[in-house]
C-alpha atoms as a PDB file:
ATOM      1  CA  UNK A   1     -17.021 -46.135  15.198  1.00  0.00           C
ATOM      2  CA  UNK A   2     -13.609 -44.541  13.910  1.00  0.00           C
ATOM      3  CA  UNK A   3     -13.648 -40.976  14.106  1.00  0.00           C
ATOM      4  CA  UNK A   4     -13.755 -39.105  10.681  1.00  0.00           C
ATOM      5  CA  UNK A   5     -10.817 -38.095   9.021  1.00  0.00           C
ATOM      6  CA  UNK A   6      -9.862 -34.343   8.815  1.00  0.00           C
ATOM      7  CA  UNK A   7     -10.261 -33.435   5.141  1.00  0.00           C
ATOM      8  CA  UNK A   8      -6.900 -32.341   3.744  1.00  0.00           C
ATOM      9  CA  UNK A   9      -6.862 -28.778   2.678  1.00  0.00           C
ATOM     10  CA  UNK A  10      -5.643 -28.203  -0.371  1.00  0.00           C
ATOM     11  CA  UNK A  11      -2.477 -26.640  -1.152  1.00  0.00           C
ATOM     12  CA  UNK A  12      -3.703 -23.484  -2.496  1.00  0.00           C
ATOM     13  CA  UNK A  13      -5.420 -22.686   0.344  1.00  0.00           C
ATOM     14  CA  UNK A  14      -2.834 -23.660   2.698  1.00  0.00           C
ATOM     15  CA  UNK A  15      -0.189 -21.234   0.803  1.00  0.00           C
ATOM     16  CA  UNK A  16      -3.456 -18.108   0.662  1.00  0.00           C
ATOM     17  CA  UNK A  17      -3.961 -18.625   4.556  1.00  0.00           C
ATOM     18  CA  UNK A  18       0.172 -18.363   4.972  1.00  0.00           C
ATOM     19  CA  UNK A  19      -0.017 -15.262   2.974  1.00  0.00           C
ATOM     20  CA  UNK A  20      -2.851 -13.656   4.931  1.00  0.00           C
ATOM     21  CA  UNK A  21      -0.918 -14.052   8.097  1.00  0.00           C
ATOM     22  CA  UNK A  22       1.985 -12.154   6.760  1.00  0.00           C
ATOM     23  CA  UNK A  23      -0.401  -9.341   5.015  1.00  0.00           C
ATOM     24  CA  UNK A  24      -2.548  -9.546   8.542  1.00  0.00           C
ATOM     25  CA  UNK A  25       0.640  -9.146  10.780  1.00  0.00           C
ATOM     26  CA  UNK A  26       2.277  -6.550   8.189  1.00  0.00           C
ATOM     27  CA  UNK A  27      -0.633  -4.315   8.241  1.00  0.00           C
ATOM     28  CA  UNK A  28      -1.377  -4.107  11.798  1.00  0.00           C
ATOM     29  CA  UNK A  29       2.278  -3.368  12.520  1.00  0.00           C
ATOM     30  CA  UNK A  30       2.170  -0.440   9.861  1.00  0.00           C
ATOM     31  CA  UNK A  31      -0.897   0.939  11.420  1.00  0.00           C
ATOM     32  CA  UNK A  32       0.682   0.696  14.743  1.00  0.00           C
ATOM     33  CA  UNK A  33       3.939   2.401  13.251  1.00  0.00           C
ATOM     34  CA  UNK A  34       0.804   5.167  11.950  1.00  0.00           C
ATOM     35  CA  UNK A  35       1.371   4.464   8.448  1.00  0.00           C
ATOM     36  CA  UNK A  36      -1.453   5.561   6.047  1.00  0.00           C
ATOM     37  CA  UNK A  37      -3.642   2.651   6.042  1.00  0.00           C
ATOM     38  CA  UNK A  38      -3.222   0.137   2.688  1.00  0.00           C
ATOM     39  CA  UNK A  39      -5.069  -2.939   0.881  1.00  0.00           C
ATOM     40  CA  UNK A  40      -3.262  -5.776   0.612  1.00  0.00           C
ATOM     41  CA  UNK A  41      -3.500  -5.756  -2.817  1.00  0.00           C
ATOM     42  CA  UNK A  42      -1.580  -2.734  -2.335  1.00  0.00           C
ATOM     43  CA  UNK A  43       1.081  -4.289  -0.018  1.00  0.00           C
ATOM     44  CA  UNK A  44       1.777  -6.652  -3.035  1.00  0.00           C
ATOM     45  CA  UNK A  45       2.045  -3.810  -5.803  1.00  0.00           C
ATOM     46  CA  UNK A  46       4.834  -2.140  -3.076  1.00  0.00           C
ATOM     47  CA  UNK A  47       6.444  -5.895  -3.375  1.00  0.00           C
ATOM     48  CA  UNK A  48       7.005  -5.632  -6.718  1.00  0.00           C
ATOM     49  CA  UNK A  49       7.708  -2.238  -7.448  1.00  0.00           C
ATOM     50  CA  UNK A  50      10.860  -1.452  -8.782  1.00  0.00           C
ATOM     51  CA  UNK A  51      13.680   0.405  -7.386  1.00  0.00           C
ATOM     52  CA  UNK A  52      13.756   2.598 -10.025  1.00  0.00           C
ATOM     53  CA  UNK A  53       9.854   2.627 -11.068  1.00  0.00           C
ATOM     54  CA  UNK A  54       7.993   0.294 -13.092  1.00  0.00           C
ATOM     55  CA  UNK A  55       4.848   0.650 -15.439  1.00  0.00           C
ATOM     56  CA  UNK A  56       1.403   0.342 -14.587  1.00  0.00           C
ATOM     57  CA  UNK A  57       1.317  -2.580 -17.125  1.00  0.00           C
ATOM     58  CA  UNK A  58       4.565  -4.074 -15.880  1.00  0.00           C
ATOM     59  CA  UNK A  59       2.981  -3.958 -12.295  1.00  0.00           C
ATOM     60  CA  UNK A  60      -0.218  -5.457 -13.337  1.00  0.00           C
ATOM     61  CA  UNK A  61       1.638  -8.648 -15.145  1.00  0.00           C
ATOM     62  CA  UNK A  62       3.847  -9.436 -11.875  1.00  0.00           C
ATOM     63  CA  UNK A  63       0.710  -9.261  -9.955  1.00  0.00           C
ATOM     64  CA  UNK A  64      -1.381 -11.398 -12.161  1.00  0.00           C
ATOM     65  CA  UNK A  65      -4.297  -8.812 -11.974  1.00  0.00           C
ATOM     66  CA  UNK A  66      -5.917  -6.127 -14.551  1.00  0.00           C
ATOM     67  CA  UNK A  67      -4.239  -2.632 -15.607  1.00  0.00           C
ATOM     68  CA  UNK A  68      -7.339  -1.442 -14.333  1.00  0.00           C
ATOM     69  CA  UNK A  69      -6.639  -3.025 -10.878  1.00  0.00           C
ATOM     70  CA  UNK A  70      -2.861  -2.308 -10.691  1.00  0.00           C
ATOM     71  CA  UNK A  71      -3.643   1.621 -11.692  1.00  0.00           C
ATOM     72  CA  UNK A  72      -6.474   1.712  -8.581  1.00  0.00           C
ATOM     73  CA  UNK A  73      -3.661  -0.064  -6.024  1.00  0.00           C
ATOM     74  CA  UNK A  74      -1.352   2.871  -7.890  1.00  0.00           C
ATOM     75  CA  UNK A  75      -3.176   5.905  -7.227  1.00  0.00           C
ATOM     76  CA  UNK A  76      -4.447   4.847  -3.532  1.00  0.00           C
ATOM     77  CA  UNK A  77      -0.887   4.696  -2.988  1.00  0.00           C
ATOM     78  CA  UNK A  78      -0.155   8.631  -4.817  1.00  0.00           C
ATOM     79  CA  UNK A  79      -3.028   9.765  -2.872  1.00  0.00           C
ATOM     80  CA  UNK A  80      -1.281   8.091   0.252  1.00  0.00           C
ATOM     81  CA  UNK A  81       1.998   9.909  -0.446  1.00  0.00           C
ATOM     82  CA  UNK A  82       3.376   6.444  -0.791  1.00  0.00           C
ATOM     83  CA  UNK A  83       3.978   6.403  -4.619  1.00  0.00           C
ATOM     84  CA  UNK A  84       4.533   8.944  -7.559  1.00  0.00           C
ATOM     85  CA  UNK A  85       4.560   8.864 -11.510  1.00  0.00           C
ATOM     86  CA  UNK A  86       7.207   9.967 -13.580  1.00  0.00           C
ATOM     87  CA  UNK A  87       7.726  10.005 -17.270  1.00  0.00           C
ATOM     88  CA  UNK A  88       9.549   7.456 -18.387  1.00  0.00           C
ATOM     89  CA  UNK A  89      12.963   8.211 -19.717  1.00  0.00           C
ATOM     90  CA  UNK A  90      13.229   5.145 -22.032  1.00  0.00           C
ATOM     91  CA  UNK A  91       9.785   6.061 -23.378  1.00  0.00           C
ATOM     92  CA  UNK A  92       7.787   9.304 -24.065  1.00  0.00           C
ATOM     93  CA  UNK A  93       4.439   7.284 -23.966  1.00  0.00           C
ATOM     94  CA  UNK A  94       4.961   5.480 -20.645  1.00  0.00           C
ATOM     95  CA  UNK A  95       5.081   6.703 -17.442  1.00  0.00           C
ATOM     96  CA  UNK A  96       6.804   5.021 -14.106  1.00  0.00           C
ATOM     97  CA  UNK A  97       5.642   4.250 -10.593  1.00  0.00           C
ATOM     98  CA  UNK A  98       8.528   4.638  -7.771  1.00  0.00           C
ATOM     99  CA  UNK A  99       8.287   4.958  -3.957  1.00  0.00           C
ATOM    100  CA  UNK A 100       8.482   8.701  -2.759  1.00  0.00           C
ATOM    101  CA  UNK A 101      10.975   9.247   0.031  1.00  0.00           C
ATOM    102  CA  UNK A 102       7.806   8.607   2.348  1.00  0.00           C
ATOM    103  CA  UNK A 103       6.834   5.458   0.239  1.00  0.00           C
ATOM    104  CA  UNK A 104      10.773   4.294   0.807  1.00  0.00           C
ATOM    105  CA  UNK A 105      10.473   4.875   4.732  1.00  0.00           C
ATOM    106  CA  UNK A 106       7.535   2.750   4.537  1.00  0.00           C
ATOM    107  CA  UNK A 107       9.442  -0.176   2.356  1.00  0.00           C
ATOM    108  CA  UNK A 108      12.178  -0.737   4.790  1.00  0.00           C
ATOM    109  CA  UNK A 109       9.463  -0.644   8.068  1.00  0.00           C
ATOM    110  CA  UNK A 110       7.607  -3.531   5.958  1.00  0.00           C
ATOM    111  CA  UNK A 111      10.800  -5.264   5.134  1.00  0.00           C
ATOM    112  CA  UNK A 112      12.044  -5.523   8.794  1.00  0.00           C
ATOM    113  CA  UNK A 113       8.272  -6.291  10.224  1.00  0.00           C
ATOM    114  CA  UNK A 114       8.273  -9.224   7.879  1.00  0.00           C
ATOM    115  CA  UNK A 115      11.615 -10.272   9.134  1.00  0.00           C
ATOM    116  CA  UNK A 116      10.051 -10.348  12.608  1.00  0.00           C
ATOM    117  CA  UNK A 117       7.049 -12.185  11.096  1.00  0.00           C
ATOM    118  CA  UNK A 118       9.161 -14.597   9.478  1.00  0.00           C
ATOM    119  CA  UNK A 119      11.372 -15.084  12.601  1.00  0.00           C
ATOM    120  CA  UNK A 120       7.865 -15.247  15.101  1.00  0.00           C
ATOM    121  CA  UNK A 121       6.904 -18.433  12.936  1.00  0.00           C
ATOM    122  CA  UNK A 122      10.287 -19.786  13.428  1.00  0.00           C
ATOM    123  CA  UNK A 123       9.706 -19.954  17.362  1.00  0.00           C
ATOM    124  CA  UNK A 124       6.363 -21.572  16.427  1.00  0.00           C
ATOM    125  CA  UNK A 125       7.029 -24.163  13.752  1.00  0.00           C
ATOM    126  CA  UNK A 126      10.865 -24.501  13.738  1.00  0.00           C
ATOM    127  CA  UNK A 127      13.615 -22.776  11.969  1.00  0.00           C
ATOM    128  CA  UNK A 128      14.091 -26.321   9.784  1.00  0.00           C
ATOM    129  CA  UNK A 129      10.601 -26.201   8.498  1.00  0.00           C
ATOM    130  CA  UNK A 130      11.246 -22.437   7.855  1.00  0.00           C
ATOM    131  CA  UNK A 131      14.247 -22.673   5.984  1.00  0.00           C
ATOM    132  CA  UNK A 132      12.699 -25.930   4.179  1.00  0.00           C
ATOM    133  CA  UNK A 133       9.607 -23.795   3.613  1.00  0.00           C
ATOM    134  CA  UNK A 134      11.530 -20.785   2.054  1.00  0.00           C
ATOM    135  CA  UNK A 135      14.354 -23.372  -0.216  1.00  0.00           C
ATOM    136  CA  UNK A 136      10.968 -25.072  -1.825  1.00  0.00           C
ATOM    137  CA  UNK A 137       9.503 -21.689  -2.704  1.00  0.00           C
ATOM    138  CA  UNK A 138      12.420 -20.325  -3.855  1.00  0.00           C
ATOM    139  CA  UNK A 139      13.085 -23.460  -6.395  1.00  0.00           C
ATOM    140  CA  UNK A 140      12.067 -23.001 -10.068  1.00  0.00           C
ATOM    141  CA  UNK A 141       8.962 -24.983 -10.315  1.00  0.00           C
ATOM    142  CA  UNK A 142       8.324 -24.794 -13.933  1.00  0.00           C
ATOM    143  CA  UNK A 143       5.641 -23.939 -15.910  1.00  0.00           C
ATOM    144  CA  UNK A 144       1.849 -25.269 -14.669  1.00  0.00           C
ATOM    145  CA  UNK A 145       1.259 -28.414 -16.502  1.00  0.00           C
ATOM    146  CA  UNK A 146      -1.392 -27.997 -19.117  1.00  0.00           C
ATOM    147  CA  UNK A 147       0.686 -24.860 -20.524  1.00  0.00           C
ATOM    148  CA  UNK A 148       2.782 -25.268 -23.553  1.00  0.00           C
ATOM    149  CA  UNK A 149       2.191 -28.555 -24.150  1.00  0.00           C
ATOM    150  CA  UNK A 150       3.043 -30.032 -20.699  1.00  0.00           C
ATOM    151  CA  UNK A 151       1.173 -33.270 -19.783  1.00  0.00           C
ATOM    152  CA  UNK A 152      -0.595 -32.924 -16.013  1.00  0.00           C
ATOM    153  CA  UNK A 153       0.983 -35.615 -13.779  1.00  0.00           C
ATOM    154  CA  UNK A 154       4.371 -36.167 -16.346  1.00  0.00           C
ATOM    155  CA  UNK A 155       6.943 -37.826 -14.419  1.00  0.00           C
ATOM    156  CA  UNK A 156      10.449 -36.351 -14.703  1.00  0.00           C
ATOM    157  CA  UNK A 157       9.873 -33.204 -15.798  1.00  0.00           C
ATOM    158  CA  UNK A 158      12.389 -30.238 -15.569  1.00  0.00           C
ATOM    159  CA  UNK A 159      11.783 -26.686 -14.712  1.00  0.00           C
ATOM    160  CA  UNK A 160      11.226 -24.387 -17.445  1.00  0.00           C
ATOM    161  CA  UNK A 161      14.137 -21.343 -17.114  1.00  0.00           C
ATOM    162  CA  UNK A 162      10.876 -19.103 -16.395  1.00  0.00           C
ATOM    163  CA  UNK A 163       9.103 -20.643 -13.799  1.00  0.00           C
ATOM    164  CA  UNK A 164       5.989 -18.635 -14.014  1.00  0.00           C
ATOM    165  CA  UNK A 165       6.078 -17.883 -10.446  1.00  0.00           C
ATOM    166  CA  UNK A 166       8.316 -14.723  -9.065  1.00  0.00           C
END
């Protein structure tokens, strides 16, 4: 008898499962550090916040979730002294979300744990397969086939300019 073959995961779940051992290692390090504790929901709002404050909605699209979902993350993160709403200067109707001097202390700990995660794996898998990793996420991969007209499985095709991914 041959022994069964491992099913392969799929690729989804492989890149999830890389993700959650970032968030995992990121949020254990912050509530070592005594950070106010945070989803990791909210750990990917603070990703894609900004420098100077971006809307609700604006967060919301980049995240790929509800308004109503992005404005929870937002005010767990105001109540958290992490994040604070301004008007908007551009707009009278809008309002931004930026990082309060505490919420900018936080940033650059999570930046520089996440440099340490990403180094860690480098001692485990190999700083070729990291770097190989990193250049084939960072490539355009165009739009999802089955959106605007795209054919699932079309040979040759080139990246769309917005590659839906960010």
């Amino acid at each position: 008898m041959y022994p069964h073959p491992t099913r392969r995961r799929a690729f989804p779940q492989l890149l999830g499962d890389a993700r959650r051992w970032f968030e995992e290692g990121l949020l254990v390090a912050l509530e070592e550090a005594g950070v106010a504790p945070v989803s990791p929901a909210q750990l990917q709002l603070f990703a894609v916040l900004d420098e100077n404050g971006t809307t609700v909605s604006e967060l919301a699209r980049r995240m790929g979730v509800t308004r109503q979902t992005a404005h929870q993350a937002v005010h767990g993160l105001i109540a958290a002294g992490l994040l604070e709403q301004l008007p908007d200067p551009a707009s009278a109707r809008q309002r931004l979300v930026r990082r309060t001097e505490e919420g900018e202390r936080t940033h650059r700990r999570a930046e520089a744990v996440l440099a340490r995660l990403e180094d860690r794996l480098a001692e485990r898998i190999g700083r070729d397969a990291v770097g190989a990793l990193r250049t084939a996420l960072e490539m355009p991969w165009g739009r999802p086939p089955g959106l605007a007209g795209e054919q699932p499985g079309s040979a040759g095709e080139q990246p769309d300019s917005d590659s839906g991914r960010q």
